[in-house]
N, C-alpha and C. Protein backbone atom coordinates (compact mmCIF):
# COMPACT_ATOMS: atom_id res chain seq x y z
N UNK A 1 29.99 14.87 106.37
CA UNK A 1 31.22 14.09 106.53
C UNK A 1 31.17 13.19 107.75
N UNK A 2 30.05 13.00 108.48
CA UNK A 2 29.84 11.90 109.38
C UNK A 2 30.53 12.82 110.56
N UNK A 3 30.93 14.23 110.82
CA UNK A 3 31.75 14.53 111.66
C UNK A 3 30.88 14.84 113.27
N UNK A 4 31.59 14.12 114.28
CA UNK A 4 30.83 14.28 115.46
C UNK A 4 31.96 14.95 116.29
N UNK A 5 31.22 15.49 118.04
CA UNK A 5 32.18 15.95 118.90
C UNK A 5 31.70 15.95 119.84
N UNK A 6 32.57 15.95 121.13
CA UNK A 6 31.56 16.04 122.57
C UNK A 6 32.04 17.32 123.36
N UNK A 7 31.22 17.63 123.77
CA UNK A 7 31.16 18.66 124.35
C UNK A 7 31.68 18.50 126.23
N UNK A 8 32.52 18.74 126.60
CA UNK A 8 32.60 19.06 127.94
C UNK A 8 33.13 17.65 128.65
N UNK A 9 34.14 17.60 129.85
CA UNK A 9 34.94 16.17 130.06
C UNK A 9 33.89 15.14 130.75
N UNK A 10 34.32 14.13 131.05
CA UNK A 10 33.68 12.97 132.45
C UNK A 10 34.99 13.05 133.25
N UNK A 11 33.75 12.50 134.42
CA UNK A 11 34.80 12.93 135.44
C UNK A 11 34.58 11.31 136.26
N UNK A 12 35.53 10.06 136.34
CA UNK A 12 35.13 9.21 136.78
C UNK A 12 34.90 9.46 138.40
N UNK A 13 35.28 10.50 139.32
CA UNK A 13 34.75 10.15 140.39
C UNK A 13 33.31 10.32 140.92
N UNK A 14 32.67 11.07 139.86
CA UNK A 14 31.38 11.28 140.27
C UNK A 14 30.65 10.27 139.94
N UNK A 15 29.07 10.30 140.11
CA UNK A 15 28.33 9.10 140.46
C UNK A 15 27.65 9.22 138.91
N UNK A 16 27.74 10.11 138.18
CA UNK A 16 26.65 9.92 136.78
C UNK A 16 27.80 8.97 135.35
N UNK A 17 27.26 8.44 135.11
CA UNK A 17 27.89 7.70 134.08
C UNK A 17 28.61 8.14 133.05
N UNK A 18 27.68 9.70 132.37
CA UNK A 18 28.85 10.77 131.34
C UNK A 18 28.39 11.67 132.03
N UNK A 19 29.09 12.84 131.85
CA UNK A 19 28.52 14.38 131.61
C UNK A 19 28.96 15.01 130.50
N UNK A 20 29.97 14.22 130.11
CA UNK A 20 29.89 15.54 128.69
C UNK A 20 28.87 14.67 127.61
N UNK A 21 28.48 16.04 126.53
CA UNK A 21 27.42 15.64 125.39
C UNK A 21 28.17 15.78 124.30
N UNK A 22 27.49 14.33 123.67
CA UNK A 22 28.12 14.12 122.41
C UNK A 22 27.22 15.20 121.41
N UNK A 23 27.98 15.53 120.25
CA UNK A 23 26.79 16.08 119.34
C UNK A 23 27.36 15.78 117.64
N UNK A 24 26.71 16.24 116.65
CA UNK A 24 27.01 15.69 115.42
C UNK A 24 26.87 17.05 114.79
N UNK A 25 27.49 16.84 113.54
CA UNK A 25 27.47 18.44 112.57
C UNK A 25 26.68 17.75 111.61
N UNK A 26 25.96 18.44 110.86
CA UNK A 26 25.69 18.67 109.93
C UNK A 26 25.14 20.03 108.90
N UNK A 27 26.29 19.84 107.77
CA UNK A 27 26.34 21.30 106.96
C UNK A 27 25.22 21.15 105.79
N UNK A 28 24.64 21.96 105.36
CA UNK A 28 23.43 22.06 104.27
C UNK A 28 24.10 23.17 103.02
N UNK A 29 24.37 22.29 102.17
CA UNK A 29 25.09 23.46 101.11
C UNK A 29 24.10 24.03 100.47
N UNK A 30 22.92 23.43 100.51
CA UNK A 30 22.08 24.50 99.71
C UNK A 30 21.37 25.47 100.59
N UNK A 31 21.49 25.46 101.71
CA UNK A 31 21.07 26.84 102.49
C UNK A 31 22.24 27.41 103.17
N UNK A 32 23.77 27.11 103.33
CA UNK A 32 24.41 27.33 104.02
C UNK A 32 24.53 27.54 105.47
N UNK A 33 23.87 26.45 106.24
CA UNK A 33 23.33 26.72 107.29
C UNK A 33 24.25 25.33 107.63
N UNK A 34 24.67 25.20 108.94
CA UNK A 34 25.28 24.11 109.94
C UNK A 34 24.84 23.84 111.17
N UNK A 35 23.98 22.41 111.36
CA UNK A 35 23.26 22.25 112.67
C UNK A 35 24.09 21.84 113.45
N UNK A 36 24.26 22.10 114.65
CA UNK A 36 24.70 20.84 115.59
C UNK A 36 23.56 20.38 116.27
N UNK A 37 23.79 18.74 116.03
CA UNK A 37 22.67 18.05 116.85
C UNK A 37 22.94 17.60 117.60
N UNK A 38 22.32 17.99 119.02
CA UNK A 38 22.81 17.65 120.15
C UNK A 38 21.76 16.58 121.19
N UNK A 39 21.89 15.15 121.28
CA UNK A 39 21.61 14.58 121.86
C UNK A 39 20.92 15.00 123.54
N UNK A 40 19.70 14.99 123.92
CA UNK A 40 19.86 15.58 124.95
C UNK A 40 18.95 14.24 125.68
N UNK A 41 18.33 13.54 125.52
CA UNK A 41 17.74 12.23 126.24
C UNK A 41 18.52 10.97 125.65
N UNK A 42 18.30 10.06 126.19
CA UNK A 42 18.74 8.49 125.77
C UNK A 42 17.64 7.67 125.28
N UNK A 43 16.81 8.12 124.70
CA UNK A 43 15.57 7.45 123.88
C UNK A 43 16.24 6.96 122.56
N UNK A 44 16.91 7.92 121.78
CA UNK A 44 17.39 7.92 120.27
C UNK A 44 18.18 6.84 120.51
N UNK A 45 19.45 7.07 121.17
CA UNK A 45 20.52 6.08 121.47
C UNK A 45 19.89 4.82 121.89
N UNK A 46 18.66 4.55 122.69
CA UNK A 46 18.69 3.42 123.07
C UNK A 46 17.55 2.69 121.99
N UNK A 47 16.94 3.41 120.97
CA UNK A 47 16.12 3.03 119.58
C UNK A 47 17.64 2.60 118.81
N UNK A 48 18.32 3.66 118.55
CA UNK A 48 19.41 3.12 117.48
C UNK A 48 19.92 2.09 117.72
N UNK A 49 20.74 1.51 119.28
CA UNK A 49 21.23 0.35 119.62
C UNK A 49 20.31 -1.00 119.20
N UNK A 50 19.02 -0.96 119.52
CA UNK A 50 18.12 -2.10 119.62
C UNK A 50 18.34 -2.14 117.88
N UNK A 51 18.39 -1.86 117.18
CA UNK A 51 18.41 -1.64 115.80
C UNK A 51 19.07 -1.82 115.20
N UNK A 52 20.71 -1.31 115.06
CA UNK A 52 21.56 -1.59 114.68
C UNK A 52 23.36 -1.51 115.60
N UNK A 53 22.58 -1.56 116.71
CA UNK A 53 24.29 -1.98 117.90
C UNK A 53 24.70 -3.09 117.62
N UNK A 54 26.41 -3.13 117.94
CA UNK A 54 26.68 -4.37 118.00
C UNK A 54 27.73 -4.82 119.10
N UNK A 55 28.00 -5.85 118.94
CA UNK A 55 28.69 -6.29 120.21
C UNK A 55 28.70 -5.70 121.69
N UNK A 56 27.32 -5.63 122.10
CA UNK A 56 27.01 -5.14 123.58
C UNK A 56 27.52 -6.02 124.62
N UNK A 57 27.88 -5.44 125.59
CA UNK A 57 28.49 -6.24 127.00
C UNK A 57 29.12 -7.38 126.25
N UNK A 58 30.47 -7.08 125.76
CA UNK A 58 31.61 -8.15 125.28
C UNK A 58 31.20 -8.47 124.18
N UNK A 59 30.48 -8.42 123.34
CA UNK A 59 30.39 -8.95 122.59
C UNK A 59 29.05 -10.17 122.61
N UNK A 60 28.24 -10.44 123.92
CA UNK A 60 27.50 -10.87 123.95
C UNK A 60 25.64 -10.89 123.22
N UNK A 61 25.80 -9.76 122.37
CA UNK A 61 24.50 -9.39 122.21
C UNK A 61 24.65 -8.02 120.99
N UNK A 62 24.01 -8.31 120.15
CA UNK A 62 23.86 -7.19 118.90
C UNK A 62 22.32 -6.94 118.71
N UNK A 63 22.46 -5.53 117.92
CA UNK A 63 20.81 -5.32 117.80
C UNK A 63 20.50 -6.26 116.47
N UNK A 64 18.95 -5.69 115.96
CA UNK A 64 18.42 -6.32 114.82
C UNK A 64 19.26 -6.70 113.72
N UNK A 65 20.17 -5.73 113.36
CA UNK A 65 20.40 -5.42 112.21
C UNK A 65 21.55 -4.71 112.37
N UNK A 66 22.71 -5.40 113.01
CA UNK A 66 24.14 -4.75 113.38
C UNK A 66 25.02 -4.49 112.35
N UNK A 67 25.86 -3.78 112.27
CA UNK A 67 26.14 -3.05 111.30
C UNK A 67 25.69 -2.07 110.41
N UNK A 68 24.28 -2.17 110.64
CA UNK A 68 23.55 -0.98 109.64
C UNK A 68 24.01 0.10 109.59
N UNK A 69 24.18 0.63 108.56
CA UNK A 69 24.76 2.59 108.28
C UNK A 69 23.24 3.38 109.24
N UNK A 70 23.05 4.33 109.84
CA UNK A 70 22.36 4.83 110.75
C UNK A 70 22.06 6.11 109.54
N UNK A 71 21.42 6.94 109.72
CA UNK A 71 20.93 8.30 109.47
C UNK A 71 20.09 8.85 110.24
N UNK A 72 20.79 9.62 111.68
CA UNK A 72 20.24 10.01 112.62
C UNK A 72 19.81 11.29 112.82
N UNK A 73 18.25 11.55 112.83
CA UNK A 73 17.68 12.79 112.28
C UNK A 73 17.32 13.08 113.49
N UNK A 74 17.40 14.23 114.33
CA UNK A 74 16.54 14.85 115.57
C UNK A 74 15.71 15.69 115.29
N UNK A 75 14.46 15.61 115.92
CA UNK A 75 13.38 16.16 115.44
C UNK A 75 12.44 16.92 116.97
N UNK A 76 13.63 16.42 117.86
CA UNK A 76 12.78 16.78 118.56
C UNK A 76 13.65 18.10 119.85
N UNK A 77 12.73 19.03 120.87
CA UNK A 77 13.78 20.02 121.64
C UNK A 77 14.14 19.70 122.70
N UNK A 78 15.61 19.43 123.22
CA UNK A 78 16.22 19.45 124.31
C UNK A 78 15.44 19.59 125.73
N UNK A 79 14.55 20.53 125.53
CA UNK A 79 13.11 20.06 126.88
C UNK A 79 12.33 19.21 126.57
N UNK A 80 12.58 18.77 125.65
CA UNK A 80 11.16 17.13 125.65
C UNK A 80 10.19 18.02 124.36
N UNK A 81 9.80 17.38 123.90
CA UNK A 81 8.50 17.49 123.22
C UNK A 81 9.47 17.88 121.59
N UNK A 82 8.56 16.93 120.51
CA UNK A 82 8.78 17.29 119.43
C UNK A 82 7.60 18.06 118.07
N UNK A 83 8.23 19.02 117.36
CA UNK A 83 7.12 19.83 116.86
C UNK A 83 7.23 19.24 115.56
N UNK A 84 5.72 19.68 115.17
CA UNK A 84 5.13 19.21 113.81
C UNK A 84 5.89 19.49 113.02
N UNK A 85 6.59 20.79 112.77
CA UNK A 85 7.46 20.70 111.34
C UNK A 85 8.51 19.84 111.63
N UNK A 86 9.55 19.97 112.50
CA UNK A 86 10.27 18.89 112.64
C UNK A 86 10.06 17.30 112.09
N UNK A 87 8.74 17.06 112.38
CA UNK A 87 8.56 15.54 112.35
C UNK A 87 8.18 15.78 111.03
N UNK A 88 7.98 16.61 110.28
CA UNK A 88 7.87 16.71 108.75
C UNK A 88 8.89 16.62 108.29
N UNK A 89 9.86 17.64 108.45
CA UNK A 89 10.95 17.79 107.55
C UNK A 89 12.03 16.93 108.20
N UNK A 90 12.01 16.05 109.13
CA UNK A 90 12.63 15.16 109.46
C UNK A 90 12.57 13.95 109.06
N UNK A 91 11.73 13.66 108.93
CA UNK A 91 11.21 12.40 107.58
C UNK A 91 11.46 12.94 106.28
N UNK A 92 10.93 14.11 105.82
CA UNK A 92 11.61 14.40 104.13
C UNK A 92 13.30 14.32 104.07
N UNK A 93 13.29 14.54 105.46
CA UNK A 93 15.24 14.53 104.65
C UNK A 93 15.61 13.18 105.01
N UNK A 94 14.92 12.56 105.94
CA UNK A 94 15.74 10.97 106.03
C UNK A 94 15.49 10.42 104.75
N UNK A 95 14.51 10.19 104.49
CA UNK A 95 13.33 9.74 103.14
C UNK A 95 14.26 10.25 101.74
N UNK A 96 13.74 11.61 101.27
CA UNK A 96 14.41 12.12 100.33
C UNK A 96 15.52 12.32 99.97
N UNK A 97 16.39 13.42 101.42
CA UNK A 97 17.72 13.74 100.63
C UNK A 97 18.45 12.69 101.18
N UNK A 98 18.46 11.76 102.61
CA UNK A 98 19.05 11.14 103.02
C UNK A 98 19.08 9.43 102.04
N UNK A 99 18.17 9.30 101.22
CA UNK A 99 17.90 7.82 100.74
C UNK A 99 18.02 7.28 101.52
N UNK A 100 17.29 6.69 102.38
CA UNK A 100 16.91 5.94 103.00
C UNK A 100 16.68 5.06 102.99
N UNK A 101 17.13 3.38 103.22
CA UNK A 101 16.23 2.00 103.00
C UNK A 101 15.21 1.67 103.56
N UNK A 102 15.50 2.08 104.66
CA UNK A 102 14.34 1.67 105.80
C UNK A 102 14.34 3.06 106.74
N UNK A 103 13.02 3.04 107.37
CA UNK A 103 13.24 4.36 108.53
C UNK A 103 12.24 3.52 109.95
N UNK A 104 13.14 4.08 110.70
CA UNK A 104 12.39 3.70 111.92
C UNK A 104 12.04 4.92 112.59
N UNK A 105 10.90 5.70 113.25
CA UNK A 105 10.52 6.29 114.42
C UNK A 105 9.88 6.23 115.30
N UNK A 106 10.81 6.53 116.60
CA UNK A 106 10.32 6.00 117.97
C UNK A 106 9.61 7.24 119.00
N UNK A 107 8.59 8.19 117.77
CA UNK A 107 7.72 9.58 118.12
C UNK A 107 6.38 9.14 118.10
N UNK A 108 5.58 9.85 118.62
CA UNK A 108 3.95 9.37 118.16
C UNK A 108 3.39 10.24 119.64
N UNK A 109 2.31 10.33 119.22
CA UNK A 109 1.00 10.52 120.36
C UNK A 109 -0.13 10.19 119.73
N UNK A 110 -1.12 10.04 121.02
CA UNK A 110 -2.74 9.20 120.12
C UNK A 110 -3.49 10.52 120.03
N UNK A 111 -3.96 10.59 119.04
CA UNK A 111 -4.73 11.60 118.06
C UNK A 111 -6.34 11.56 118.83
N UNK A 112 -7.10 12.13 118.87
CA UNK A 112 -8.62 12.78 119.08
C UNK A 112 -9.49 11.41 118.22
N UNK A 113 -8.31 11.26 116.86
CA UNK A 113 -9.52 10.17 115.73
C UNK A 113 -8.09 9.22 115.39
N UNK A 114 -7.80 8.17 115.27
CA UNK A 114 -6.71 7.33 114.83
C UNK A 114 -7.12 6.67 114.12
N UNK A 115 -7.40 7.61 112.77
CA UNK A 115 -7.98 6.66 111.36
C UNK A 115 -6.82 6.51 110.13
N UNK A 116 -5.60 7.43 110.60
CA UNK A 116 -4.50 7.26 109.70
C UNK A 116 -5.01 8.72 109.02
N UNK A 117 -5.53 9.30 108.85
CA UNK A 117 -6.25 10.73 108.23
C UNK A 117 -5.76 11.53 108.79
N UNK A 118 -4.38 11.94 108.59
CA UNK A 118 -3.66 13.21 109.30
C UNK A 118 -2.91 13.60 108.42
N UNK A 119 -2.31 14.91 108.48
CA UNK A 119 -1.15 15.95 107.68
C UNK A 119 0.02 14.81 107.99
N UNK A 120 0.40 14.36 108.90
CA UNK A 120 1.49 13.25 109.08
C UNK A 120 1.13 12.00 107.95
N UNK A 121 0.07 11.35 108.60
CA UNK A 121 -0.33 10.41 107.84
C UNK A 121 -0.34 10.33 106.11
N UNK A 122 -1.42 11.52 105.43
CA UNK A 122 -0.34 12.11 103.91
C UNK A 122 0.84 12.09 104.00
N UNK A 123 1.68 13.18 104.35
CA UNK A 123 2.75 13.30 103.90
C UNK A 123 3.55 12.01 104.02
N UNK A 124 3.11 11.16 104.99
CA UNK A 124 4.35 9.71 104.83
C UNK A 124 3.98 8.67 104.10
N UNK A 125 2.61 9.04 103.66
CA UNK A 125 2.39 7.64 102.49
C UNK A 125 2.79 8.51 101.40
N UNK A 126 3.06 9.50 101.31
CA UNK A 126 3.53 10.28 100.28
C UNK A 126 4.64 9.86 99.96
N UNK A 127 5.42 9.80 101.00
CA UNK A 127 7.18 9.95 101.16
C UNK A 127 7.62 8.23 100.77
N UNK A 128 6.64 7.28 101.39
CA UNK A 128 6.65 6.00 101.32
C UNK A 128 6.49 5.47 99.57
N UNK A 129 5.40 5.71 99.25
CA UNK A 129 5.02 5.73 97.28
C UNK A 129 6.21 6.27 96.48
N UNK A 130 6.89 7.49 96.70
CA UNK A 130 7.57 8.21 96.13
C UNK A 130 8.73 7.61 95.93
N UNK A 131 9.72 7.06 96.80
CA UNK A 131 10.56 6.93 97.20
C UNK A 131 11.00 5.35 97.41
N UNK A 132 9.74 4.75 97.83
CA UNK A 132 9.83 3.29 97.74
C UNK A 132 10.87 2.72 99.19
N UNK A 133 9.97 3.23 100.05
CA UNK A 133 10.68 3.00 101.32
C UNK A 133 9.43 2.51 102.32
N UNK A 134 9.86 1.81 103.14
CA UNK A 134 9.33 1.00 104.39
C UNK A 134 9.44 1.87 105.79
N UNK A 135 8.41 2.62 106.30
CA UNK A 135 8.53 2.93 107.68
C UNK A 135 7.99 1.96 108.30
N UNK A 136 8.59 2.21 110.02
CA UNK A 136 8.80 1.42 110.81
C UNK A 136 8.51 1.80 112.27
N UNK A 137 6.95 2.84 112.78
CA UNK A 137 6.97 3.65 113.70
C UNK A 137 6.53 2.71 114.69
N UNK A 138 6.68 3.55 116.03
CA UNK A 138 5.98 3.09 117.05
C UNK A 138 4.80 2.84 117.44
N UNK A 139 4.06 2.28 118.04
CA UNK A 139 2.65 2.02 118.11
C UNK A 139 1.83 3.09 119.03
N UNK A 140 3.10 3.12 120.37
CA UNK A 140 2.72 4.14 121.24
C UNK A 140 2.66 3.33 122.80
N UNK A 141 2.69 4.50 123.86
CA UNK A 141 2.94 3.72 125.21
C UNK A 141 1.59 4.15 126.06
N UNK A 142 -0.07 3.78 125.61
CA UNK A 142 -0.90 4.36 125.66
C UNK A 142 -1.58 3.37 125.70
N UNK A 143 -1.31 1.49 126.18
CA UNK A 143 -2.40 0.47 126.14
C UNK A 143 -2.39 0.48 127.92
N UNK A 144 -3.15 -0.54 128.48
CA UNK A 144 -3.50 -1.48 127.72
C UNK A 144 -4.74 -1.40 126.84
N UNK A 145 -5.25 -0.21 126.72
CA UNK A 145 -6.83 -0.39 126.31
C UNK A 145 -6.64 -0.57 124.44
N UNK A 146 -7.80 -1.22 124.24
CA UNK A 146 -8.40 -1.01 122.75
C UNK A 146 -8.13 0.39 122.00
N UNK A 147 -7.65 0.83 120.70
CA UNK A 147 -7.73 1.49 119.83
C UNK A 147 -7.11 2.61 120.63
N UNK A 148 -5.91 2.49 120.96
CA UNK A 148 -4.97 3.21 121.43
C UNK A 148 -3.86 3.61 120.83
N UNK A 149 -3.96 3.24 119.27
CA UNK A 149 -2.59 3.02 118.58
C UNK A 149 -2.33 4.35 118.15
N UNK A 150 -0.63 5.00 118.70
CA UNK A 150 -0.77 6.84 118.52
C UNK A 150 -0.79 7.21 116.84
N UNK A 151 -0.65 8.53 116.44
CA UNK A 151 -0.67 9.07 115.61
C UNK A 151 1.15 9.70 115.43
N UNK A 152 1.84 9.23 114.36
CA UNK A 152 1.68 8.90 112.58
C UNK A 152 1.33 6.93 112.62
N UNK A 153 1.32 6.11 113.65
CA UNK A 153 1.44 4.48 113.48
C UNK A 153 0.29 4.49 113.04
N UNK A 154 -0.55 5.16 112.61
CA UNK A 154 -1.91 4.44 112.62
C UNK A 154 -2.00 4.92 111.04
N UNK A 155 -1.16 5.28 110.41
CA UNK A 155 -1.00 5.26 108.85
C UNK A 155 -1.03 3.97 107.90
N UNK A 156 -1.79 4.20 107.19
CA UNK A 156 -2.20 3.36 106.16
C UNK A 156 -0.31 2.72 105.87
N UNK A 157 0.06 1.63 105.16
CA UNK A 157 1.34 1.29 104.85
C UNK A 157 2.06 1.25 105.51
N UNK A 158 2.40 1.64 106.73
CA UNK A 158 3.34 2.01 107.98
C UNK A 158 3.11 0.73 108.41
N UNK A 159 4.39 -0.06 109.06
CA UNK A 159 4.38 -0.96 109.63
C UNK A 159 4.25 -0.66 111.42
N UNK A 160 3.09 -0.94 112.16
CA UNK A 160 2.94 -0.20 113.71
C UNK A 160 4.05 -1.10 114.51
N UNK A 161 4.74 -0.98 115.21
CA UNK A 161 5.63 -1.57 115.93
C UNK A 161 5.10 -1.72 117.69
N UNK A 162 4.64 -2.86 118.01
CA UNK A 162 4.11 -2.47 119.56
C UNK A 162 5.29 -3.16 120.47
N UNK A 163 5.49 -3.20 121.48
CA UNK A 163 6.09 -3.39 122.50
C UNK A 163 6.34 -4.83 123.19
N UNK A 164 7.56 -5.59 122.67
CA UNK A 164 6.95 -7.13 122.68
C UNK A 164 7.53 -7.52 124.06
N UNK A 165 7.06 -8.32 125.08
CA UNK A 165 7.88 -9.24 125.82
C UNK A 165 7.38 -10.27 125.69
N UNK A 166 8.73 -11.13 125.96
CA UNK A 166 8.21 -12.65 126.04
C UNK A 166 7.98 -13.27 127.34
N UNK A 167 7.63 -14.52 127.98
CA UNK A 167 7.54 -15.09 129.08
C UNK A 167 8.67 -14.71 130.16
N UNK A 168 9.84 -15.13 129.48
CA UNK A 168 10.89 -15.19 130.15
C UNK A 168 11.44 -13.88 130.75
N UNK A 169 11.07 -12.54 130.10
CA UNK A 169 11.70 -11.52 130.31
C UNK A 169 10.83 -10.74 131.41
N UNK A 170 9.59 -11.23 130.97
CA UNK A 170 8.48 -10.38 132.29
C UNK A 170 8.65 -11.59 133.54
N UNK A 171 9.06 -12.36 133.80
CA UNK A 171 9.07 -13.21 134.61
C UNK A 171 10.72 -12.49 135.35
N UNK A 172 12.09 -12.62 134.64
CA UNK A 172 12.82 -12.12 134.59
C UNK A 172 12.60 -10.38 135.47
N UNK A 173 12.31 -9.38 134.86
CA UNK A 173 12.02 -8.25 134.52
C UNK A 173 11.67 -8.06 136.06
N UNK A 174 10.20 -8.27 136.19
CA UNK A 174 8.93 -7.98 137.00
C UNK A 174 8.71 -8.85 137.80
N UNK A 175 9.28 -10.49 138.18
CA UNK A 175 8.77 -11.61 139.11
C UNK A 175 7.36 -12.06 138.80
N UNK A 176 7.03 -11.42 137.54
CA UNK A 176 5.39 -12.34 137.24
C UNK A 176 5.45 -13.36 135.73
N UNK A 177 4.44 -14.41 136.55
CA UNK A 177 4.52 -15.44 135.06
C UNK A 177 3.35 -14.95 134.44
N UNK A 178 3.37 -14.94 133.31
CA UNK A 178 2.38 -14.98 132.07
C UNK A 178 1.54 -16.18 131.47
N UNK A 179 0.49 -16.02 131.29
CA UNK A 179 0.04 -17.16 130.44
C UNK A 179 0.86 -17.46 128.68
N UNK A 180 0.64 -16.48 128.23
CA UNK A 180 1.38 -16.76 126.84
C UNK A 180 2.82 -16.69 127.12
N UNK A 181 3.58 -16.96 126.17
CA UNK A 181 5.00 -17.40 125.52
C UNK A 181 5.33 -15.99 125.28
N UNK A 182 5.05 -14.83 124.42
CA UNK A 182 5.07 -13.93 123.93
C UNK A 182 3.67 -13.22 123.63
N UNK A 183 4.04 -11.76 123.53
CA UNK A 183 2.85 -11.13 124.28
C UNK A 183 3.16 -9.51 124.54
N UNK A 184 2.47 -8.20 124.23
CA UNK A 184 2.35 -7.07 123.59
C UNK A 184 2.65 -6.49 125.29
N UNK A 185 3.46 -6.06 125.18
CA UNK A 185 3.86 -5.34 127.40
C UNK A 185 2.75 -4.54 127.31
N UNK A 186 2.40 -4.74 128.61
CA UNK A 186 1.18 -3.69 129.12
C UNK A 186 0.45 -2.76 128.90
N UNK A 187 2.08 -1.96 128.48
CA UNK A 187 2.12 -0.30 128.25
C UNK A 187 1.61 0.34 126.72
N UNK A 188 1.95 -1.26 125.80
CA UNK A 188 2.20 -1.31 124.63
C UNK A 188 0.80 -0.54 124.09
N UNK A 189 0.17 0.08 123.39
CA UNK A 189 -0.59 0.70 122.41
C UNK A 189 -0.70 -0.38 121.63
N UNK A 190 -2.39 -0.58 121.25
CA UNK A 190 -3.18 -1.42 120.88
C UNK A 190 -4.24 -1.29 119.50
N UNK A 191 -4.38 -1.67 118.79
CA UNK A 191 -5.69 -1.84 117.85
C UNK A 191 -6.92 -1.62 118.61
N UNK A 192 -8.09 -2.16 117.50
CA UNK A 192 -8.11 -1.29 116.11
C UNK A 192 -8.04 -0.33 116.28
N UNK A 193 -7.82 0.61 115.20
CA UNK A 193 -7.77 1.86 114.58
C UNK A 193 -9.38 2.01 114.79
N UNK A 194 -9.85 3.81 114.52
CA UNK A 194 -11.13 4.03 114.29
C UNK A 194 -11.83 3.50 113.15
N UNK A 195 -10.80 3.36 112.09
CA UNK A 195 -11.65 2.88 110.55
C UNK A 195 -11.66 1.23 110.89
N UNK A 196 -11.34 0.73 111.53
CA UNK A 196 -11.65 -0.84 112.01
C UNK A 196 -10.07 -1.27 111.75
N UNK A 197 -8.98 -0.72 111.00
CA UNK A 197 -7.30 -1.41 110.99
C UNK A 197 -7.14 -2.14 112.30
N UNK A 198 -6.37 -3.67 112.12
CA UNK A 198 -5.70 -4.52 112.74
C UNK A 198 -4.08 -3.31 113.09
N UNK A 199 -3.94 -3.11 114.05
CA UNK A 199 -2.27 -2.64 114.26
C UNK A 199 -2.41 -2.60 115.81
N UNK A 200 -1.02 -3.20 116.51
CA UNK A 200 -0.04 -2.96 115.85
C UNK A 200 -0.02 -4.39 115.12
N UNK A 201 0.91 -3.73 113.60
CA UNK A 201 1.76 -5.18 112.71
C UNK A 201 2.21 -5.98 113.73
């Protein structure tokens, strides 16, 4: 039922921006089980905004694709780090039970071999064929070097997403000019793949 709640007040005289946590329900009628998902970093929130926010600071600025309906899956634990089943069955339910148009994830690490040949890598060209959906992962924050691109981005069909700035913003940003116009940030995770793949898209 889309139902959310926050947990615990703000207090404007202190110096942190919130303290209470927002969190979301969700009920599973076929196991009878009810999660609360509880937001615990600003990674998700600040992927979802770039994506589909709208009217930021007055109204000056919207994400990609404002207005988009969201289907916000957490996959990952309140101390940092997200586990393999999670990132499985977190994609089957965005994918499957959620219908999904598009999926974006902003998870990854670089693999030992980044040939797209992983239990991730199956299961999402799986989920992708089946279903007839477009992922949209991250490339990874693991450049500047060559063939750095993390693991699930380095999947066959997956569109790799790397890290763009343009002139103006690293000039802006950082006080340095660039030779190019636009141009993959530093940090950004890089091509080829081990099997020779061009990514990021």
């Amino acid at each position: 039922k889309r139902d959310f709640g926050i947990l615990g007040t703000d207090n404007p005289a202190t110096a942190a921006r919130r303290e209470s946590v927002p969190f979301t329900v969700q009920a599973d009628e076929k196991t009878n089980r009810v999660n609360l998902g509880v937001v615990s970093q600003a990674h998700g929130t600040h992927v979802a905004g770039i994506a589909a926010g709208k009217d930021f600071f007055g109204g000056q600025f919207d994400g990609a694709a404002p207005e988009a309906q969201i289907v916000a899956v957490n996959v990952c634990v309140p101390q940092g780090g997200c586990t393999f089943h999670g990132l499985i069955e977190g994609m089957t339910y965005a994918i499957a039970d959620a219908k999904s148009d598009v999926v974006n994830m902003s998870i990854g690490g670089l693999s030992a071999l980044n040939d797209g040949n992983s239990v991730f890598g199956e299961t999402y060209k799986r989920l992708m064929k089946d279903h007839n959906v477009q992922l949209f992962l991250s490339a990874g924050n693991s450049g500047p070097g060559f063939n750095t691109i993390g693991n699930p981005s380095d999947t066959d069909g997956v569109m790799s997403v790397g890290a763009h700035i343009t002139k103006e913003s690293f000039e802006s940003n950082y006080g340095a000019i660039t030779v190019l116009d636009e141009q993959l940030h530093p940090f950004s995770s890089r091509g080829p793949l081990e099997n020779g793949a061009f990514k990021p898209n």
